[in-house]
N, C-alpha and C. Protein backbone atom coordinates (compact mmCIF):
# COMPACT_ATOMS: atom_id res chain seq x y z
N UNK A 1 48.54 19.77 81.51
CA UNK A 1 49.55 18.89 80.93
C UNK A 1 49.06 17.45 80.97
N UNK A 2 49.32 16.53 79.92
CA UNK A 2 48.54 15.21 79.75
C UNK A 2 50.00 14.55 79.61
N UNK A 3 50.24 13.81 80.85
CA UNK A 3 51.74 13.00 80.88
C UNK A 3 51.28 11.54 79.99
N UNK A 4 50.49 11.10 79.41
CA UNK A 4 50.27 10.20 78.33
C UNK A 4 50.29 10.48 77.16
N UNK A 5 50.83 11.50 77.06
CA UNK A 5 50.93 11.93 75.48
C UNK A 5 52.10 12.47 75.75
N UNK A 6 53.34 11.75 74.97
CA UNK A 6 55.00 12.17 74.91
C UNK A 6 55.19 12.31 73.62
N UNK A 7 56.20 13.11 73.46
CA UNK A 7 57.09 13.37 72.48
C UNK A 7 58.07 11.92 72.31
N UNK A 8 57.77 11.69 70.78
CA UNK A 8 59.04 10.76 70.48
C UNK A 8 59.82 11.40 69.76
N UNK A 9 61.72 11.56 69.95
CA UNK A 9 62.66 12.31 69.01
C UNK A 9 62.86 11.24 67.81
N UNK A 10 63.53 11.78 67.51
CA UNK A 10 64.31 11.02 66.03
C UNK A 10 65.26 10.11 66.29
N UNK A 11 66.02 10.11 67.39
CA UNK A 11 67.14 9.11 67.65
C UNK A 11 66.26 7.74 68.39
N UNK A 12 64.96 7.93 68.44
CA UNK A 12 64.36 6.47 68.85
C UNK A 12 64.02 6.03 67.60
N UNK A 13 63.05 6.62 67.08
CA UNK A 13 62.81 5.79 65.41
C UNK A 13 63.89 5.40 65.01
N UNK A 14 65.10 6.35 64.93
CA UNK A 14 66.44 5.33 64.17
C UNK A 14 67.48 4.37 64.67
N UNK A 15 67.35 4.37 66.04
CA UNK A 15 67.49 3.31 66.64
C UNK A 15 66.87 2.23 66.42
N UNK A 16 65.51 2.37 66.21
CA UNK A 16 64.50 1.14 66.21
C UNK A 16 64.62 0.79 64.20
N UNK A 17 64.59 1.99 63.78
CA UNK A 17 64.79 1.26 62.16
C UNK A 17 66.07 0.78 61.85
N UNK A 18 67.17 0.61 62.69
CA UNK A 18 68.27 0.02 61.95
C UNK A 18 68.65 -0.89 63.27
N UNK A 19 68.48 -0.96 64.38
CA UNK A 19 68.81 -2.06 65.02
C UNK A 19 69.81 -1.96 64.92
N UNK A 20 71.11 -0.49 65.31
CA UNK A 20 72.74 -0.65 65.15
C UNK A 20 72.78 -0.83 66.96
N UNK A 21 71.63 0.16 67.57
CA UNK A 21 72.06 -0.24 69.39
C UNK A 21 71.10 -1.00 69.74
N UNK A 22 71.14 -2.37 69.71
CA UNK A 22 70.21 -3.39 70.21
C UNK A 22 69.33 -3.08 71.25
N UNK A 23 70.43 -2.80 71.80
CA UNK A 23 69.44 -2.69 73.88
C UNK A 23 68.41 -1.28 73.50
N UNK A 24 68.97 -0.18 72.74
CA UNK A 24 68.57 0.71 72.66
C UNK A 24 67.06 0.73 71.88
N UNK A 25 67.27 0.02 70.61
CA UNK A 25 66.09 -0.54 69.86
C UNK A 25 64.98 -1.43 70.25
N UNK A 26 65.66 -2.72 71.17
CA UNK A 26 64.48 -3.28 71.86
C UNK A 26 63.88 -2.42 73.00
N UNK A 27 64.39 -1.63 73.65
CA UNK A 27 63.80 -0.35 74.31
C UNK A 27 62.69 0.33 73.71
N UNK A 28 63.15 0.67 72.76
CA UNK A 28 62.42 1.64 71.61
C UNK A 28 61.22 0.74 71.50
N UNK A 29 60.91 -0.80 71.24
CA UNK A 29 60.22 -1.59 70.59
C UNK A 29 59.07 -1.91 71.74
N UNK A 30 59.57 -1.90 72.80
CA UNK A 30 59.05 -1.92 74.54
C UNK A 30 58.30 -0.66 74.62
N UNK A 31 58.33 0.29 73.78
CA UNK A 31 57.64 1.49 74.08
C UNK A 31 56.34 1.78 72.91
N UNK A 32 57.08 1.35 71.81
CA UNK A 32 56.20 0.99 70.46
C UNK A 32 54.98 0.21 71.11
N UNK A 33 55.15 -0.81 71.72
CA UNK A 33 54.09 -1.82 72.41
C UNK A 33 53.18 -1.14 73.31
N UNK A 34 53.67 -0.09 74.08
CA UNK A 34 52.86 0.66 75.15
C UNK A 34 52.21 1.56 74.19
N UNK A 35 52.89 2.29 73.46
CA UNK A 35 51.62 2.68 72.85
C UNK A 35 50.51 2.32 72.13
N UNK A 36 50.93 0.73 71.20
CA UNK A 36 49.71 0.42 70.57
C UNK A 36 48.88 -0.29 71.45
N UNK A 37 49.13 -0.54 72.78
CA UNK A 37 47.94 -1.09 73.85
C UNK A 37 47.46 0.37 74.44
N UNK A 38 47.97 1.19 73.90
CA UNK A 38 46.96 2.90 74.25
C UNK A 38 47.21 2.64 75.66
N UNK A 39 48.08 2.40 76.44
CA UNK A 39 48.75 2.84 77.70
C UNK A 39 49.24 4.14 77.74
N UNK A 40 49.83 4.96 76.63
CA UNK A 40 50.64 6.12 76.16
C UNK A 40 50.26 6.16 74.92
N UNK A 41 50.04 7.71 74.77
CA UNK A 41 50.24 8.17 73.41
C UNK A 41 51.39 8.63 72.90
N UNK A 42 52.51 8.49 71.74
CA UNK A 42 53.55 8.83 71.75
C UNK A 42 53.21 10.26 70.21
N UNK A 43 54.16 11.51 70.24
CA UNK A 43 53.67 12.15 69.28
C UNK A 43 54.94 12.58 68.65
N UNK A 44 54.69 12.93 67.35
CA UNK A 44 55.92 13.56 66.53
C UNK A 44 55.73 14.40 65.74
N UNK A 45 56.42 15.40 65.11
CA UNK A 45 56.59 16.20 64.24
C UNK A 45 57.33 15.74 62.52
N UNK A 46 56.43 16.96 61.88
CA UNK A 46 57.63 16.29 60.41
C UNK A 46 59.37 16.96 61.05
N UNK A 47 59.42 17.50 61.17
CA UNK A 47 60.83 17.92 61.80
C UNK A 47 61.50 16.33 62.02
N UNK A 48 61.31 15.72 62.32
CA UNK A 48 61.48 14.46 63.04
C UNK A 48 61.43 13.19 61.81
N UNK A 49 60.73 13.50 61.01
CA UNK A 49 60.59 12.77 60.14
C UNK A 49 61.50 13.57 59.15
N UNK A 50 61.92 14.34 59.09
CA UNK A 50 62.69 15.10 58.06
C UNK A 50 64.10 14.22 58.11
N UNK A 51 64.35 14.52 59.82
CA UNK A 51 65.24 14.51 60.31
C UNK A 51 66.06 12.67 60.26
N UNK A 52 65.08 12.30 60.31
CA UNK A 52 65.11 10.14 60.15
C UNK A 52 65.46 9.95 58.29
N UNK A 53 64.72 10.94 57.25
CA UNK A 53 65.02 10.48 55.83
C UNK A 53 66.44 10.98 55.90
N UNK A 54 66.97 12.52 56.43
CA UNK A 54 68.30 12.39 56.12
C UNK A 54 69.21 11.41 56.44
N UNK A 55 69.37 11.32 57.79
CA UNK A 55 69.91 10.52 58.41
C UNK A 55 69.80 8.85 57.53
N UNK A 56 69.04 8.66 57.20
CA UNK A 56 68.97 7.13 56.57
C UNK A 56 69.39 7.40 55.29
N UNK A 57 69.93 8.58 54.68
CA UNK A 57 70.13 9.03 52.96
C UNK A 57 71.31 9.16 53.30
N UNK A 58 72.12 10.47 54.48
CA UNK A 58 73.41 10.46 54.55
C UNK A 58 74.36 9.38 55.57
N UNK A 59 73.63 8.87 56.56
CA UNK A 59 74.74 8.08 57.09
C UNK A 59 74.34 6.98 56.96
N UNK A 60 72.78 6.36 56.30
CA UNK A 60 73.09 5.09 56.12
C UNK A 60 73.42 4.64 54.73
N UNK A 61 72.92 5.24 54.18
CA UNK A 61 73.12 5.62 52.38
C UNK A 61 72.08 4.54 52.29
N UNK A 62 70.54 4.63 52.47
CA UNK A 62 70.21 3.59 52.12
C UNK A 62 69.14 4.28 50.81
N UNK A 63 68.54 3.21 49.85
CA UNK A 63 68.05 3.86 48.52
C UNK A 63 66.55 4.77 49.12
N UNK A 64 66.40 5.57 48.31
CA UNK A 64 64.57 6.05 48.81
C UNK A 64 63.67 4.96 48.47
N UNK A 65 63.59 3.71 47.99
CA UNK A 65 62.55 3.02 48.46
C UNK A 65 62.44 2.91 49.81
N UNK A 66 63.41 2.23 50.24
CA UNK A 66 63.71 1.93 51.56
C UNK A 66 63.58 2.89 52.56
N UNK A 67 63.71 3.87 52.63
CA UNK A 67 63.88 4.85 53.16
C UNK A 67 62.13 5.21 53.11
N UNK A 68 61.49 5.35 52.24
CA UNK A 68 60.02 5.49 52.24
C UNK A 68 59.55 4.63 52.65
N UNK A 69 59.55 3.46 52.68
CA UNK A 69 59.07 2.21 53.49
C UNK A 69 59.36 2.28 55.02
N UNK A 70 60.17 2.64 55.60
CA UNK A 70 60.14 3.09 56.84
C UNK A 70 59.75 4.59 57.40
N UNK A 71 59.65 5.42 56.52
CA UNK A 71 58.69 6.51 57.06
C UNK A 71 57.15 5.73 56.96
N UNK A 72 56.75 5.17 55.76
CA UNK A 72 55.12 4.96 55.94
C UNK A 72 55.37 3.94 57.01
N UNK A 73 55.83 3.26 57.61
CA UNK A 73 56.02 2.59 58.77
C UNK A 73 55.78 3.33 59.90
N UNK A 74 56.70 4.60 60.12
CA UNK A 74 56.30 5.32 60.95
C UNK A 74 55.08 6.26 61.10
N UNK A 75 54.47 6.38 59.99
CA UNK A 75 53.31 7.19 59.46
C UNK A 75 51.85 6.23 60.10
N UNK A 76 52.52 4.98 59.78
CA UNK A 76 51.24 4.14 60.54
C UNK A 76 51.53 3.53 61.40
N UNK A 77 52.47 3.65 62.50
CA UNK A 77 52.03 3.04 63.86
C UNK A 77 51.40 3.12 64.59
N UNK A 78 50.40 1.81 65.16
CA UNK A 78 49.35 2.01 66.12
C UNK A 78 50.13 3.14 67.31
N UNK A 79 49.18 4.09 67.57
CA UNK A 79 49.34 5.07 69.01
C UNK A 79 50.63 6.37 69.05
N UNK A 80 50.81 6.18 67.77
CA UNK A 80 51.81 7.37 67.18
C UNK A 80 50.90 8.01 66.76
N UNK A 81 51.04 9.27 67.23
CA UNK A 81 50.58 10.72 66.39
C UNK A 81 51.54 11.87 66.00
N UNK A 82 51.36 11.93 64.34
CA UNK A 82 52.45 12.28 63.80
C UNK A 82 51.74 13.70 62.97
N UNK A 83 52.24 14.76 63.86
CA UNK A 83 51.71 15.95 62.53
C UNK A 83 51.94 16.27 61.27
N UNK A 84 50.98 16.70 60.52
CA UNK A 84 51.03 17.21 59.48
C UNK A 84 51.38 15.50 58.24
N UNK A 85 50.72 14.21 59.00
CA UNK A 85 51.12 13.47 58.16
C UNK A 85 50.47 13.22 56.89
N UNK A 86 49.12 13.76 56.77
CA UNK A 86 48.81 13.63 55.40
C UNK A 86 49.84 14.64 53.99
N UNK A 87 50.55 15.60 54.88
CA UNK A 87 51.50 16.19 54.28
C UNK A 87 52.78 15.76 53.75
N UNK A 88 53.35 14.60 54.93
CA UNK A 88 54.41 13.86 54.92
C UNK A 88 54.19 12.51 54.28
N UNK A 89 52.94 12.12 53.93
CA UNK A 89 52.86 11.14 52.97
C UNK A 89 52.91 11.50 51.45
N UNK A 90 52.28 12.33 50.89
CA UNK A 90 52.30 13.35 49.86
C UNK A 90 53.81 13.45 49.42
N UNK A 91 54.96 14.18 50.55
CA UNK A 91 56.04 14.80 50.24
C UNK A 91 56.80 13.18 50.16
N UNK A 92 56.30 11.79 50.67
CA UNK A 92 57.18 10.95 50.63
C UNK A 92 57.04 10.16 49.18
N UNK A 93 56.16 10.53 48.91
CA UNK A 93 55.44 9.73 47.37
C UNK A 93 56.27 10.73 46.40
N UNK A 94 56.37 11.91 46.55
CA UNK A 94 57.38 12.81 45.06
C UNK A 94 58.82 12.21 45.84
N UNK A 95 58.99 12.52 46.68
CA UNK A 95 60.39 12.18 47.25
C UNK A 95 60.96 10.70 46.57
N UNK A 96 59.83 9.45 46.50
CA UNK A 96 60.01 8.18 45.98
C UNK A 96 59.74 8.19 44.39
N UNK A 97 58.53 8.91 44.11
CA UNK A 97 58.25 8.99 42.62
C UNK A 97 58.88 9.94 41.93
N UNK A 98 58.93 11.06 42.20
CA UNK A 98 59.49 11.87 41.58
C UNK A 98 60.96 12.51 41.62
N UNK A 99 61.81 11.57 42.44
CA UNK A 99 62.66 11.96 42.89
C UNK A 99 63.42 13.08 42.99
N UNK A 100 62.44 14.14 44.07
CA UNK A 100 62.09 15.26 44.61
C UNK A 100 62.70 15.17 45.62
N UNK A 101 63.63 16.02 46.46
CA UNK A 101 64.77 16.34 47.72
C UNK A 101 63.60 16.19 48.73
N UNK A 102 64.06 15.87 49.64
CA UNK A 102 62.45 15.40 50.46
C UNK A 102 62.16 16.93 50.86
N UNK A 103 62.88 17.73 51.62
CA UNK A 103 62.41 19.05 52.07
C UNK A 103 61.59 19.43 50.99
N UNK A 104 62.29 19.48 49.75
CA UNK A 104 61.14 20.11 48.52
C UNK A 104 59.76 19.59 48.82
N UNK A 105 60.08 18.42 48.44
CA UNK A 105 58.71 17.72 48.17
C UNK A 105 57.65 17.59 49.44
N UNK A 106 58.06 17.99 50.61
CA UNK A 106 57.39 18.53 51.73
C UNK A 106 57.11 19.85 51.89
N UNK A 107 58.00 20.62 50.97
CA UNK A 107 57.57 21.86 50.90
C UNK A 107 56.40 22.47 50.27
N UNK A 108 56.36 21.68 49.04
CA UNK A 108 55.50 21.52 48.00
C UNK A 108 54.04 20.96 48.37
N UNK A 109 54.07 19.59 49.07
CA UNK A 109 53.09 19.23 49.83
C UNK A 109 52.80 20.08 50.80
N UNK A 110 53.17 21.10 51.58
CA UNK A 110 52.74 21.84 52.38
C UNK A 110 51.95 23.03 51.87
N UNK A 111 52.13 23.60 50.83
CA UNK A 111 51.79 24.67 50.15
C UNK A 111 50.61 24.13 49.42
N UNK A 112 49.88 22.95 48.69
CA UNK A 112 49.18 22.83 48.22
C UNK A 112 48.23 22.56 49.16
N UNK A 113 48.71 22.18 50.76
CA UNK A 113 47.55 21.79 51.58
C UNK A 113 47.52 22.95 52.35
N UNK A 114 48.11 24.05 52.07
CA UNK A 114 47.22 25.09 52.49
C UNK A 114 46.93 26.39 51.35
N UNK A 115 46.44 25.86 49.92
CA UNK A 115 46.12 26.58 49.09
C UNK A 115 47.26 27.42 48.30
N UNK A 116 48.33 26.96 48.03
CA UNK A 116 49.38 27.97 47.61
C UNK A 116 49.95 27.38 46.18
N UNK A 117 50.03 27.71 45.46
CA UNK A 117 50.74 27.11 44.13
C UNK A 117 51.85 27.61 43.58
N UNK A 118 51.97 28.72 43.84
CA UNK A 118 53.27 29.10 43.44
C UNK A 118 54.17 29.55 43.99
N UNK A 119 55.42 29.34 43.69
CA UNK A 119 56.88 29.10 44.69
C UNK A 119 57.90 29.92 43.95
N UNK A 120 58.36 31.03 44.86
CA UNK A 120 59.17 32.03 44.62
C UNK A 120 60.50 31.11 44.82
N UNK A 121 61.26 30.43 43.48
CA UNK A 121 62.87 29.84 44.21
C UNK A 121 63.56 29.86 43.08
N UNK A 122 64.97 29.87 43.28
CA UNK A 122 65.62 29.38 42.92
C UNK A 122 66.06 28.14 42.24
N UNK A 123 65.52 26.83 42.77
CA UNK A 123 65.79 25.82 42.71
C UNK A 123 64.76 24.92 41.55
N UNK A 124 64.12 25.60 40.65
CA UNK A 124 64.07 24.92 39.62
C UNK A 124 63.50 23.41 39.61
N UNK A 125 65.17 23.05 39.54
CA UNK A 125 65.01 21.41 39.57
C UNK A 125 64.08 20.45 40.06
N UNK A 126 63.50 20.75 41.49
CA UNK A 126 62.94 19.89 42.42
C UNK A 126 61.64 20.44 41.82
N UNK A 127 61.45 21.70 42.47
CA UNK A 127 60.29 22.34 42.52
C UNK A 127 59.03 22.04 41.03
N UNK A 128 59.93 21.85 40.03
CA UNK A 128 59.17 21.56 38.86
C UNK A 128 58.64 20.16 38.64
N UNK A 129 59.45 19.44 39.66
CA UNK A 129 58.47 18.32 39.67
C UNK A 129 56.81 17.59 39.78
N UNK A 130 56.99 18.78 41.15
CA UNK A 130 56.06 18.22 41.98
C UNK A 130 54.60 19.52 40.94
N UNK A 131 53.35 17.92 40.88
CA UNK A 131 52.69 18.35 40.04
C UNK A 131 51.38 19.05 41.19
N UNK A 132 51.45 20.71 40.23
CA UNK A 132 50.55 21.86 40.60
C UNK A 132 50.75 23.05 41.03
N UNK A 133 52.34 22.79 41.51
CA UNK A 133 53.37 24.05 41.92
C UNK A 133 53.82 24.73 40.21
N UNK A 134 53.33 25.79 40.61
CA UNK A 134 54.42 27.12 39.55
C UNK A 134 55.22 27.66 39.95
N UNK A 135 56.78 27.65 39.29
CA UNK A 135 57.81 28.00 40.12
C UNK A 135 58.22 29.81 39.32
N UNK A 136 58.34 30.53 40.55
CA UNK A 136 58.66 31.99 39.62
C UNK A 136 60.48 32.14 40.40
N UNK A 137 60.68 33.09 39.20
CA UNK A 137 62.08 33.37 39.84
C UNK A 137 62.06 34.64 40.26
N UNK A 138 62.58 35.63 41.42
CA UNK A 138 62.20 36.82 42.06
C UNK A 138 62.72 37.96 40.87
């Protein structure tokens, strides 16, 4: 076990991207600092990042620029390690450009980065966006 390498959840990034619990956010910002002096490594999942676009779409209602501007924020902080982010940059660019449901468009980005093109769904709409996916219906 390597106690310098932690898990960061989702309720710190959104604390720290909206500054609604001060004490809580400059906390958050006190820890941001330890990791980019590589005192700590802090790590995350797209789960986590999934979990920060809803949250900033349904309870803050804020637009997907904005909302993409603070994931690639989180995508590049010094001493954050964030999995699967060349995936989650991909799914944030249809999510902003193509205005693609972010799960889709992470879904989509996931499947092309591990060789898959075509998508057994329902859902049409999204799925036909994102360019290289073939969508079949069962």
């Amino acid at each position: 076990m390597n106690p310098d390498r932690i898990f960061a959840d989702t309720n710190l990034f959104l604390r720290y991207l909206t500054d609604d619990v001060s004490h809580q956010a400059d906390a958050v910002e006190t820890l941001l600092r330890r990791a980019a002096t590589g005192e700590i490594t802090l790590v995350t999942n797209s789960l986590v990042i999934a979990e920060i676009v809803w949250v900033l779409e349904t309870v803050y209602r804020l637009p997907r620029p904005s909302i993409a501007e603070k994931v690639l924020a989180i995508l590049n902080t010094p001493g954050l390690e964030v999995g699967e982010a060349e995936v989650l940059l991909q799914a944030i660019v249809w999510y902003t450009d193509q205005g693609v449901d972010f799960a889709d468009a992470y879904h989509g980005a996931w499947m092309l980065a591990h060789g898959i093109s075509v998508a057994y769904t329902f859902d049409r709409r999204h799925f036909r966006r994102i360019p290289g996916i073939t969508v079949l219906h069962p």
